[in-house]
PDB file of N, CA and C in Angstrom:
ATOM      1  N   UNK A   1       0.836  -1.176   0.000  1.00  0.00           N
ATOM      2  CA  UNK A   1       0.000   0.000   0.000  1.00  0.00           C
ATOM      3  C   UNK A   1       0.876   1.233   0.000  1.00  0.00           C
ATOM      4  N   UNK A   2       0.307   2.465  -0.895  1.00  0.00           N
ATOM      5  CA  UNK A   2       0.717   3.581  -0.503  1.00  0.00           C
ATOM      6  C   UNK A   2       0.343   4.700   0.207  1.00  0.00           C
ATOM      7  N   UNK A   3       0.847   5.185   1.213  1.00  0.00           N
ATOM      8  CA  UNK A   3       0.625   6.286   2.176  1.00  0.00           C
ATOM      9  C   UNK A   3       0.766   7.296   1.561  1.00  0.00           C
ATOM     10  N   UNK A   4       0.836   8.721   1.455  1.00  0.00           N
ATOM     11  CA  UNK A   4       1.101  10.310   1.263  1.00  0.00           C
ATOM     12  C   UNK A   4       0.321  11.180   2.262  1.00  0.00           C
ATOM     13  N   UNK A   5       0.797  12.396   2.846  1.00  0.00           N
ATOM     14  CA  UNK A   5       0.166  13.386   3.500  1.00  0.00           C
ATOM     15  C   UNK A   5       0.590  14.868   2.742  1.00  0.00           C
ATOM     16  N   UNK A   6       0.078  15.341   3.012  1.00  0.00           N
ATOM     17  CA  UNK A   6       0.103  17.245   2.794  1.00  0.00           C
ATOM     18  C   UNK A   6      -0.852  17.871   3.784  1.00  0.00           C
ATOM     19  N   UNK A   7       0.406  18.702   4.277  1.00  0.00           N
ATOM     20  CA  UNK A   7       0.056  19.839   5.020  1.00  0.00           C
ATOM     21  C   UNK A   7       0.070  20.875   4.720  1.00  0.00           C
ATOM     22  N   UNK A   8      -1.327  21.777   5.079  1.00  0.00           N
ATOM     23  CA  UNK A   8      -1.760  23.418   4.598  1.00  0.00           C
ATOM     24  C   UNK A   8      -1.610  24.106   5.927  1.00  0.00           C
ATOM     25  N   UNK A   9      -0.274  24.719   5.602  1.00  0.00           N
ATOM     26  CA  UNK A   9      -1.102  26.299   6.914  1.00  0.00           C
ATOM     27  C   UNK A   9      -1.990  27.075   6.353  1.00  0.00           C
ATOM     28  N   UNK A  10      -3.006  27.054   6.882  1.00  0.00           N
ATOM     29  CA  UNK A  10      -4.263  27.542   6.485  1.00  0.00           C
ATOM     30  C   UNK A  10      -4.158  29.537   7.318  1.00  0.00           C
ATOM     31  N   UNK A  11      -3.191  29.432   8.053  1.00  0.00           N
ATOM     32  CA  UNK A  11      -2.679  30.878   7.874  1.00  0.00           C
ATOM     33  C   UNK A  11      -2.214  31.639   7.371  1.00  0.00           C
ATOM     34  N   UNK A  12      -1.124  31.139   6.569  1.00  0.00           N
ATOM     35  CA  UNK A  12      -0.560  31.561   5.797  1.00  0.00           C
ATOM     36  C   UNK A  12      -0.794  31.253   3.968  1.00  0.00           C
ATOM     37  N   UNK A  13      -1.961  30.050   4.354  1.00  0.00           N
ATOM     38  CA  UNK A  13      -2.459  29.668   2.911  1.00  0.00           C
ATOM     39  C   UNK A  13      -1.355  29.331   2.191  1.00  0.00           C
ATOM     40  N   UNK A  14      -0.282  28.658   2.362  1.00  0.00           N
ATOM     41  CA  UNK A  14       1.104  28.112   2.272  1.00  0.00           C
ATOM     42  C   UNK A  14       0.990  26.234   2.464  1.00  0.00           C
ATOM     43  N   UNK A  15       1.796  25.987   2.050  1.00  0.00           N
ATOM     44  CA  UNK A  15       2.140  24.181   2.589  1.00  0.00           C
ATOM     45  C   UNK A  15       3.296  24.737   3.359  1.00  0.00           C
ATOM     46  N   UNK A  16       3.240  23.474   4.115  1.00  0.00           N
ATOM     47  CA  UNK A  16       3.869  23.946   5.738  1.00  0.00           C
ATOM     48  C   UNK A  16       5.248  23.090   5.585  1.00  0.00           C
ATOM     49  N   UNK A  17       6.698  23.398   5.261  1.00  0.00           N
ATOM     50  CA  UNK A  17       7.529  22.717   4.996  1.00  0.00           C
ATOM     51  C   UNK A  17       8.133  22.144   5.879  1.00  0.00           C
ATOM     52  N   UNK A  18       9.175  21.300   5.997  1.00  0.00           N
ATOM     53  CA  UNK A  18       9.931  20.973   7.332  1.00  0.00           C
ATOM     54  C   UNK A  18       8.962  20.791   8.171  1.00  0.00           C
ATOM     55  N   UNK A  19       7.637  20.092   8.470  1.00  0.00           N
ATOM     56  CA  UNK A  19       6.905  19.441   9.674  1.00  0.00           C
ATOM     57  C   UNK A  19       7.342  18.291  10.008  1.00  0.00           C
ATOM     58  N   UNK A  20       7.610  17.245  11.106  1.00  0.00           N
ATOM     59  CA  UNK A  20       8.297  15.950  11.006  1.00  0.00           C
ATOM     60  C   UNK A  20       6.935  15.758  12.157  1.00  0.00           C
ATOM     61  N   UNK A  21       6.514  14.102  11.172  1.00  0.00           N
ATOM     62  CA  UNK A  21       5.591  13.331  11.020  1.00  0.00           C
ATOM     63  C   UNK A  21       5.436  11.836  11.155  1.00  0.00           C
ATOM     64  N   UNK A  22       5.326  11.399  12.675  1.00  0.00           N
ATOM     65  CA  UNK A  22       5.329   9.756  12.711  1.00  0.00           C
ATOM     66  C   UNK A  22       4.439   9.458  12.260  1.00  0.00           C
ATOM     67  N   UNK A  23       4.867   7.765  11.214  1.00  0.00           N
ATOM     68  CA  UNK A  23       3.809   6.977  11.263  1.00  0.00           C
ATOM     69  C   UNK A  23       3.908   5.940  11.995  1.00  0.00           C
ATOM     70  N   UNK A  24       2.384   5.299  12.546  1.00  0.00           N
ATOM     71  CA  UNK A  24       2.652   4.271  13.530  1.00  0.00           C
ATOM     72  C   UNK A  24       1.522   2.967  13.525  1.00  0.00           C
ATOM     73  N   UNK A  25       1.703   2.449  13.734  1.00  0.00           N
ATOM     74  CA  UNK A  25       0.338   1.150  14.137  1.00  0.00           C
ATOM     75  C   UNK A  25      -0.023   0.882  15.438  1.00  0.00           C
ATOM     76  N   UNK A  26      -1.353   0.485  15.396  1.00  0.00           N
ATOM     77  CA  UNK A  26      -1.951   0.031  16.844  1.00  0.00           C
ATOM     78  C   UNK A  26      -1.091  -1.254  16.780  1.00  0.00           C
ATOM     79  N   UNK A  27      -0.771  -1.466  18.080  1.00  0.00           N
ATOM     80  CA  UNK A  27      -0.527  -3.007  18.445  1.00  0.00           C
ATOM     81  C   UNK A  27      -1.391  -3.394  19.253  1.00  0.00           C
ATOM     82  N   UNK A  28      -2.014  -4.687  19.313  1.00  0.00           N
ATOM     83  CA  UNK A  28      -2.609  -5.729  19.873  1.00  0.00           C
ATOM     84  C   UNK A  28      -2.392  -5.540  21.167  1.00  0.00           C
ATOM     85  N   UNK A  29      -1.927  -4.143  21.884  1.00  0.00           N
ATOM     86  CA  UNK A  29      -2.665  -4.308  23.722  1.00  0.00           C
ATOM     87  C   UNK A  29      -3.145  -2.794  23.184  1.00  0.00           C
ATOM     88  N   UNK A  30      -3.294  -2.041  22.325  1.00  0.00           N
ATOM     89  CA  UNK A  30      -3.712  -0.475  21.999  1.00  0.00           C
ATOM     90  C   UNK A  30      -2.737   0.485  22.007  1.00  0.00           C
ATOM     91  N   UNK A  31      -1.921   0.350  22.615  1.00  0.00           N
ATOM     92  CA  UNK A  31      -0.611   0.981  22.550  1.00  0.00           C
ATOM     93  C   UNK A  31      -0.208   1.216  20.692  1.00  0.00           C
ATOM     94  N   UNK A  32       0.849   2.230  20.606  1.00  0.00           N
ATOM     95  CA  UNK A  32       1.088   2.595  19.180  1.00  0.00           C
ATOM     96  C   UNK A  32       2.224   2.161  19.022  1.00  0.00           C
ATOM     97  N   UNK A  33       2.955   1.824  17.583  1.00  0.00           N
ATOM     98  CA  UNK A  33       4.295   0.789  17.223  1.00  0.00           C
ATOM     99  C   UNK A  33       4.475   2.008  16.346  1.00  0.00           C
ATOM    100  N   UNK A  34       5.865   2.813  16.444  1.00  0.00           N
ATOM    101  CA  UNK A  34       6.254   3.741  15.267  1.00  0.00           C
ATOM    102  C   UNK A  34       6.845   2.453  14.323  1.00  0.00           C
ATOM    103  N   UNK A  35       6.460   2.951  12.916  1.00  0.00           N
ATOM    104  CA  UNK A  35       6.866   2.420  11.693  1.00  0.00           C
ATOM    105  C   UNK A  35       7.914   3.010  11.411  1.00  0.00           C
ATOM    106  N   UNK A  36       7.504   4.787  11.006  1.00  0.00           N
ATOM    107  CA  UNK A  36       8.522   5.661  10.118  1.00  0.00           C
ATOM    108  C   UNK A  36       8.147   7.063  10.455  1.00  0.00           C
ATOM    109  N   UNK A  37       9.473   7.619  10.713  1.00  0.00           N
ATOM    110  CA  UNK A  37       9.352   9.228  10.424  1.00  0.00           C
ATOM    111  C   UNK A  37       9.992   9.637   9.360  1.00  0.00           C
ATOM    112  N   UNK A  38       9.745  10.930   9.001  1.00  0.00           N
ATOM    113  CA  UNK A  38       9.758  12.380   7.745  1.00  0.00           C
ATOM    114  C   UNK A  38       9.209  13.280   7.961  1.00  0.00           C
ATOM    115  N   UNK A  39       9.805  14.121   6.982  1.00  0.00           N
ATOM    116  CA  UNK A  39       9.677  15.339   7.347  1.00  0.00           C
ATOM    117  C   UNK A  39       8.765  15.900   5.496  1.00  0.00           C
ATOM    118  N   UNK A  40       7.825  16.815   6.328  1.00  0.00           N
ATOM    119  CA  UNK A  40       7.624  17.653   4.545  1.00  0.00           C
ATOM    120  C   UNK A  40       8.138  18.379   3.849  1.00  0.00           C
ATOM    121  N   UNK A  41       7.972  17.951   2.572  1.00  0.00           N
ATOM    122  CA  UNK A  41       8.895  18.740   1.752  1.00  0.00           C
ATOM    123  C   UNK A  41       8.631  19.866   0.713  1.00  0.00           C
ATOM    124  N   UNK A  42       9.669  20.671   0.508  1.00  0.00           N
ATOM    125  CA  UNK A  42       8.900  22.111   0.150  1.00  0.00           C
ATOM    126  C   UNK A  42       7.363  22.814  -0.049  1.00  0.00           C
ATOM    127  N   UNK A  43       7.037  21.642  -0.761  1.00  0.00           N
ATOM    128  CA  UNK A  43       5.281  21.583  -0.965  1.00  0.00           C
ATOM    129  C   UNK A  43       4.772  20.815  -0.185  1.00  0.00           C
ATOM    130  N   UNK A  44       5.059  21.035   1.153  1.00  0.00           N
ATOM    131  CA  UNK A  44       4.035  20.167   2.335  1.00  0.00           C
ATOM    132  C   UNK A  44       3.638  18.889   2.276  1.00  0.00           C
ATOM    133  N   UNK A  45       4.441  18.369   1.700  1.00  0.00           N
ATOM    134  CA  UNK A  45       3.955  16.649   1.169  1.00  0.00           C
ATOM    135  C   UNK A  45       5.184  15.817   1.486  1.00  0.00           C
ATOM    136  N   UNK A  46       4.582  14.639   2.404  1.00  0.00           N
ATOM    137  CA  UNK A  46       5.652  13.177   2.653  1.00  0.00           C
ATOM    138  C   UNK A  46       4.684  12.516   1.163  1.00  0.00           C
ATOM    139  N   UNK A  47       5.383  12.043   0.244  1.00  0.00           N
ATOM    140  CA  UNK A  47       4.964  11.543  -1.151  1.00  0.00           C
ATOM    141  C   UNK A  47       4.649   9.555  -0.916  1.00  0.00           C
ATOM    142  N   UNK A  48       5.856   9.445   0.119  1.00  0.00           N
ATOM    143  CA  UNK A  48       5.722   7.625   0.361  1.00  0.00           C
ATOM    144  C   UNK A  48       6.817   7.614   1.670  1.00  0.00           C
ATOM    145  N   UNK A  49       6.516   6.316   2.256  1.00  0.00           N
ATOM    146  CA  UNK A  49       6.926   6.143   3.500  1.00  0.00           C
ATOM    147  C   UNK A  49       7.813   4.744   3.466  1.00  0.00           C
ATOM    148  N   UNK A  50       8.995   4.965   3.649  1.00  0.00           N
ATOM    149  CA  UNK A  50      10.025   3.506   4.438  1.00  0.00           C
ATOM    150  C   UNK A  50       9.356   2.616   5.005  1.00  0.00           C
ATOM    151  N   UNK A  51       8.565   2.140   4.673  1.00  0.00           N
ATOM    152  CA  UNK A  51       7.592   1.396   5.625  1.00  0.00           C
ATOM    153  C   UNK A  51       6.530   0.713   5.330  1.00  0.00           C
ATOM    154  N   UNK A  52       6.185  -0.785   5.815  1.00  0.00           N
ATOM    155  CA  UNK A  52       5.381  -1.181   5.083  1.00  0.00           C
ATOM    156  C   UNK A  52       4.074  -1.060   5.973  1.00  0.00           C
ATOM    157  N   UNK A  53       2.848  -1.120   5.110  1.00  0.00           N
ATOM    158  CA  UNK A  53       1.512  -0.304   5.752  1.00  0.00           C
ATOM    159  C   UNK A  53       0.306  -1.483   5.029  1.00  0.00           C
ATOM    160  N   UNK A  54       0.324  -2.344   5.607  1.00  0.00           N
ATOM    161  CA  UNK A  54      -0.971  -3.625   5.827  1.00  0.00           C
ATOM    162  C   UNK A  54      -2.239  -2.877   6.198  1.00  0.00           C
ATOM    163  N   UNK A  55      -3.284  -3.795   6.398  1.00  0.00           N
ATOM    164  CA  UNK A  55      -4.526  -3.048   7.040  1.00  0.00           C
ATOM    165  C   UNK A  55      -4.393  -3.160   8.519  1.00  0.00           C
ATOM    166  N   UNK A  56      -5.367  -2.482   8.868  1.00  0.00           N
ATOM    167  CA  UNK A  56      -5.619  -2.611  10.152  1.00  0.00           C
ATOM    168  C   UNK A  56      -5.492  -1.041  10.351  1.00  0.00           C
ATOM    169  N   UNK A  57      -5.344  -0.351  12.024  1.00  0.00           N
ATOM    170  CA  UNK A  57      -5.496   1.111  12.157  1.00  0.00           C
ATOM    171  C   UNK A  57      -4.216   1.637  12.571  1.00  0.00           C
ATOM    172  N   UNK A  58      -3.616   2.730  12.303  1.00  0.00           N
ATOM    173  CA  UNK A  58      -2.216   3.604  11.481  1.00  0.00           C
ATOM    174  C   UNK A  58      -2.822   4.873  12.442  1.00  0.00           C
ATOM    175  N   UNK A  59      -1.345   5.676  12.334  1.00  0.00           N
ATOM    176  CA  UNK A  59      -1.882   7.450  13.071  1.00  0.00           C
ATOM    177  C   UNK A  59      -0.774   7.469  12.165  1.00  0.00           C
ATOM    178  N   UNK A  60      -0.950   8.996  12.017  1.00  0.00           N
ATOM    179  CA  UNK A  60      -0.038  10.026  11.481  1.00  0.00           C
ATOM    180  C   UNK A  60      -0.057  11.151  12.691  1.00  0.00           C
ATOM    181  N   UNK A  61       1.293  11.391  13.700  1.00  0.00           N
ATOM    182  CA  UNK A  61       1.432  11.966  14.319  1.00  0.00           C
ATOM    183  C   UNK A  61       2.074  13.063  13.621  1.00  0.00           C
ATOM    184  N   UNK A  62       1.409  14.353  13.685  1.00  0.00           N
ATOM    185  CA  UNK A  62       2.086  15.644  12.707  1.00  0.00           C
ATOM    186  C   UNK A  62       2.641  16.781  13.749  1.00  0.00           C
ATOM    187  N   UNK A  63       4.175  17.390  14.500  1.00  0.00           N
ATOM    188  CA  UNK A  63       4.792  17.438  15.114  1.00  0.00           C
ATOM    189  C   UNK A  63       4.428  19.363  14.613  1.00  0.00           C
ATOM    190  N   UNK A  64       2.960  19.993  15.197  1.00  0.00           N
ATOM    191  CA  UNK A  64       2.657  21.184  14.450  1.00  0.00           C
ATOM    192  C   UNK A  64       2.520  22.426  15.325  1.00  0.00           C
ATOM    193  N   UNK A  65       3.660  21.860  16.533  1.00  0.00           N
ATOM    194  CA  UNK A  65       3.957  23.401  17.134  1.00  0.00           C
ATOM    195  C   UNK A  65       4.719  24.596  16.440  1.00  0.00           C
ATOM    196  N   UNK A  66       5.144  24.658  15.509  1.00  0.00           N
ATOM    197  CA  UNK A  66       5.330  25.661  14.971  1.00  0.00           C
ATOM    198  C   UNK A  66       4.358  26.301  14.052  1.00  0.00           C
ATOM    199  N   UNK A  67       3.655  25.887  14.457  1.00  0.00           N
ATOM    200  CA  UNK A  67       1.647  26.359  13.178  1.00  0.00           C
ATOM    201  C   UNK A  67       0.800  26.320  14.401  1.00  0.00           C
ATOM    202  N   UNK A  68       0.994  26.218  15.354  1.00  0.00           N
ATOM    203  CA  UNK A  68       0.100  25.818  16.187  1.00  0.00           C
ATOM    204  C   UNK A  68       0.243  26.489  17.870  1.00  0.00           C
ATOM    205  N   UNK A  69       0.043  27.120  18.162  1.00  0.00           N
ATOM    206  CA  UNK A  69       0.408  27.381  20.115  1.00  0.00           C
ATOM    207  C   UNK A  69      -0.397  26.564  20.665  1.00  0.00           C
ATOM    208  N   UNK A  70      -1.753  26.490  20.087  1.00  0.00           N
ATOM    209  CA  UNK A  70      -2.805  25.611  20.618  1.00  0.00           C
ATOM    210  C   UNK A  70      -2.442  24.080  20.603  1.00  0.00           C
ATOM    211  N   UNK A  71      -2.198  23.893  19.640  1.00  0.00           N
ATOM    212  CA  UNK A  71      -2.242  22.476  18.858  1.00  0.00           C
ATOM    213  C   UNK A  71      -0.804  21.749  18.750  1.00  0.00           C
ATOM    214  N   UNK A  72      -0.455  21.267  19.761  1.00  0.00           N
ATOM    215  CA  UNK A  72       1.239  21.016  19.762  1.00  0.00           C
ATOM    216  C   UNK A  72       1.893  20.046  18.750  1.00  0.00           C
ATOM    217  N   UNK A  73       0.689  19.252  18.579  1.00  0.00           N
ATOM    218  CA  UNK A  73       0.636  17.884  17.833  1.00  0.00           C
ATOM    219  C   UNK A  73      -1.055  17.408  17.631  1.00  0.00           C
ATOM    220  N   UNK A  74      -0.838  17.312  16.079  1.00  0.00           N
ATOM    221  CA  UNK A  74      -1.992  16.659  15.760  1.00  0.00           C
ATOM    222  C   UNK A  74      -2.220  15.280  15.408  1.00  0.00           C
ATOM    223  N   UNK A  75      -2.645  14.382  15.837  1.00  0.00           N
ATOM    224  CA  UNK A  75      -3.106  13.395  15.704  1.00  0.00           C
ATOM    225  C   UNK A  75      -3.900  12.126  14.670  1.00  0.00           C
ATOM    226  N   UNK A  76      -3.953  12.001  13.701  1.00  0.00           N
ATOM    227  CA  UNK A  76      -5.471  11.269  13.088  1.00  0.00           C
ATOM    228  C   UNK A  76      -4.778   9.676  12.924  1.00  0.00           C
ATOM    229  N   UNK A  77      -5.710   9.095  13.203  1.00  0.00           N
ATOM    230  CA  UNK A  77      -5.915   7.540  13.083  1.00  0.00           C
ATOM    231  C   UNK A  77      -7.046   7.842  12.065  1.00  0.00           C
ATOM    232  N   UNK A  78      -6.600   6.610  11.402  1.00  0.00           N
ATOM    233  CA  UNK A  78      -7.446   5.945  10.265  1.00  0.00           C
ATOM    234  C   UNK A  78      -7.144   4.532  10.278  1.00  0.00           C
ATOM    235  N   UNK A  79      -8.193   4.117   9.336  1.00  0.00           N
ATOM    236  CA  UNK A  79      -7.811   2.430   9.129  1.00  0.00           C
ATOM    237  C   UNK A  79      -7.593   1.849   7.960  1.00  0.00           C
ATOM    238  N   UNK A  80      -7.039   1.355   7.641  1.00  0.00           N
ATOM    239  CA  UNK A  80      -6.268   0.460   6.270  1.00  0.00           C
ATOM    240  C   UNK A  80      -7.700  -1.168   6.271  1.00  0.00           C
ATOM    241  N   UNK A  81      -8.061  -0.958   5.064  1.00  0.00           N
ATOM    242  CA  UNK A  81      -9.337  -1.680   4.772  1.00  0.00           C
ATOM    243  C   UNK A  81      -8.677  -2.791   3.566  1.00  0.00           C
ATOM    244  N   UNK A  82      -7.841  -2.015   2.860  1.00  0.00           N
ATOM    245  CA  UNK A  82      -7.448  -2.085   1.487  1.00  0.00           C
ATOM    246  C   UNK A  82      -6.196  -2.027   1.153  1.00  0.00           C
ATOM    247  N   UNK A  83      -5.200  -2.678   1.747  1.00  0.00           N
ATOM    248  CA  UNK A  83      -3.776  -2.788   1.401  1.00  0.00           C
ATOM    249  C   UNK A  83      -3.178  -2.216   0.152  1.00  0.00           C
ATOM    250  N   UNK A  84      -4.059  -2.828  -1.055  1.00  0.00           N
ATOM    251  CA  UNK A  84      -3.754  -2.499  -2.180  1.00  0.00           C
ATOM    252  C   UNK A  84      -4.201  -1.241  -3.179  1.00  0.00           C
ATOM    253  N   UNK A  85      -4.445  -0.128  -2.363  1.00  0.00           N
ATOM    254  CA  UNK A  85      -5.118   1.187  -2.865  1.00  0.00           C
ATOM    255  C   UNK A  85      -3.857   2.157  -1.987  1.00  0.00           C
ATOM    256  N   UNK A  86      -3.680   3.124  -2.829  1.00  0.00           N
ATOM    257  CA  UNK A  86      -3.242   4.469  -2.296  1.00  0.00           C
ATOM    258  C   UNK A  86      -3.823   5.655  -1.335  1.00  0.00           C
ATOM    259  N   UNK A  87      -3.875   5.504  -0.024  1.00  0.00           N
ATOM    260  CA  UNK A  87      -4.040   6.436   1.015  1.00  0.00           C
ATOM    261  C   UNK A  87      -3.528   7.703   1.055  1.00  0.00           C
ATOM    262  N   UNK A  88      -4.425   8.889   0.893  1.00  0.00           N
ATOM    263  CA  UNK A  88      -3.700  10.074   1.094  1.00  0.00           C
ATOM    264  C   UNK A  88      -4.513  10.863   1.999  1.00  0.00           C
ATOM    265  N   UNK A  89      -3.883  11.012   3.061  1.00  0.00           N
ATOM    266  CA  UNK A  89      -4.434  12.096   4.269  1.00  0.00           C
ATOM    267  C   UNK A  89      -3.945  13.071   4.853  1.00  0.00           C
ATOM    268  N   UNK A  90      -4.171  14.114   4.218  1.00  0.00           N
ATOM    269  CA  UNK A  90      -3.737  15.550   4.428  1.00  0.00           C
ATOM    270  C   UNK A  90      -4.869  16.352   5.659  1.00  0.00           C
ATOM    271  N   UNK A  91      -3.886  17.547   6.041  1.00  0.00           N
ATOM    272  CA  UNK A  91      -3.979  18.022   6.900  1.00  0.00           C
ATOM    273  C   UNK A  91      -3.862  19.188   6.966  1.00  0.00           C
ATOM    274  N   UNK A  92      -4.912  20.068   7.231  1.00  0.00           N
ATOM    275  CA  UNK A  92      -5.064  21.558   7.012  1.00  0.00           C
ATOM    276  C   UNK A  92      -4.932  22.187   8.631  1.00  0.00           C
ATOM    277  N   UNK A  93      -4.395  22.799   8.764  1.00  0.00           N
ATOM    278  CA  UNK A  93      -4.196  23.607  10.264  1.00  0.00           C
ATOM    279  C   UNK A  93      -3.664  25.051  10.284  1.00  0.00           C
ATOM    280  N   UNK A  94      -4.869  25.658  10.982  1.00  0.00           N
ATOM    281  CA  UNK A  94      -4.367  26.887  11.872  1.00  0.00           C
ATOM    282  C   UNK A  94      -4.008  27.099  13.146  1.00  0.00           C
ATOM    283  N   UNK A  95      -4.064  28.175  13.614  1.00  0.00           N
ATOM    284  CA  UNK A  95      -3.451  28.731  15.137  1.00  0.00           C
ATOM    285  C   UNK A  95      -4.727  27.838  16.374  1.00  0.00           C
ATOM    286  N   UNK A  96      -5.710  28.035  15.972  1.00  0.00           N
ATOM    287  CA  UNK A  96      -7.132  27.468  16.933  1.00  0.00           C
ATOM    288  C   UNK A  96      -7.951  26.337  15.929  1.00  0.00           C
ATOM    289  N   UNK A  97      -7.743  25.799  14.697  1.00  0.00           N
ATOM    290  CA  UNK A  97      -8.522  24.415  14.276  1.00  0.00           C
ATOM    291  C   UNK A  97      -7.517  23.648  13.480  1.00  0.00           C
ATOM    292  N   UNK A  98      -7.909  22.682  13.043  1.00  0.00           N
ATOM    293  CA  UNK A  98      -7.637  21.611  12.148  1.00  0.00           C
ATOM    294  C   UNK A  98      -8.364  20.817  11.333  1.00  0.00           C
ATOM    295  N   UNK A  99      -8.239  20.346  10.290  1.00  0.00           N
ATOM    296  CA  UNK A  99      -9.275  19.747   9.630  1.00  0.00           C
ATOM    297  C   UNK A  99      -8.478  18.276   8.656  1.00  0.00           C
ATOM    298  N   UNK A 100      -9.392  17.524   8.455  1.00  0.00           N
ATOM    299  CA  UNK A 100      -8.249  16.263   8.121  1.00  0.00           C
ATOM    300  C   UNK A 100      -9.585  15.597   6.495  1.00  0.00           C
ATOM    301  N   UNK A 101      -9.512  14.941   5.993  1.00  0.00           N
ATOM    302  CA  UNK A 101     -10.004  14.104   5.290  1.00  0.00           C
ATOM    303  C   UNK A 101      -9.174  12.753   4.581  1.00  0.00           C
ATOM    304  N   UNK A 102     -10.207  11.949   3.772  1.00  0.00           N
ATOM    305  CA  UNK A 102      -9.740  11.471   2.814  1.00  0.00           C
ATOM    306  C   UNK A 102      -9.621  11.629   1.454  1.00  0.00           C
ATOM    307  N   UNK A 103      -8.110  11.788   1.574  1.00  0.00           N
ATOM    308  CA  UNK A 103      -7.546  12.555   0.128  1.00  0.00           C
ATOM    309  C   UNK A 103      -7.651  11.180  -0.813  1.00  0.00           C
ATOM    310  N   UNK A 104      -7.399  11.768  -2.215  1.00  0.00           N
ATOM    311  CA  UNK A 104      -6.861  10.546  -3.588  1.00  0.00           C
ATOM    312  C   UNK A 104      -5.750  10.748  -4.097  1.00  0.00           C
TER     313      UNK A 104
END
């Protein structure tokens, strides 16, 4: 499977460069297993990840205190249904919200 994210500062209406971004898996007591970190690149985008990404449920920890006073780190879990499809979940953030979907 393939992963990608992009991040918008939605303050600056910019992609947010240099953010560094774990990915991780639930393990079997709920606890989280880091896979892989990166960082974004000029255009706010990790493109693919060192890492292999099965189904089951994944976070993208996005490291967004420098976009954020409020928001030190943002969070989203999702779940892998479909091994064999391309996942893209981007991430829009300002100073007081955030907003997440499923990208293509």
């Amino acid at each position: 499977m393939s992963l990608s994210t992009h991040v918008l500062d939605a303050a600056k209406g910019l992609p947010a460069a240099g953010i560094a971004v774990r990915l991780e898996r639930r393990a079997a007591d709920g606890g989280w297993t880091p896979l892989a970190e990166a960082r974004t690149d000029d255009d706010g985008r990790i493109r693919e990840w060192d890492a292999p990404i099965g189904a089951g449920v994944h976070r993208l920890a996005f490291d967004t205190a420098g976009l954020s006073d409020f928001y030190p780190e943002v969070a989203v879990a999702f779940t892998v249904t479909d091994p064999g499809r391309h996942l893209h979940v981007p991430l829009l953030i300002s100073p007081f919200a955030y907003s997440t979907y499923r990208g293509s």
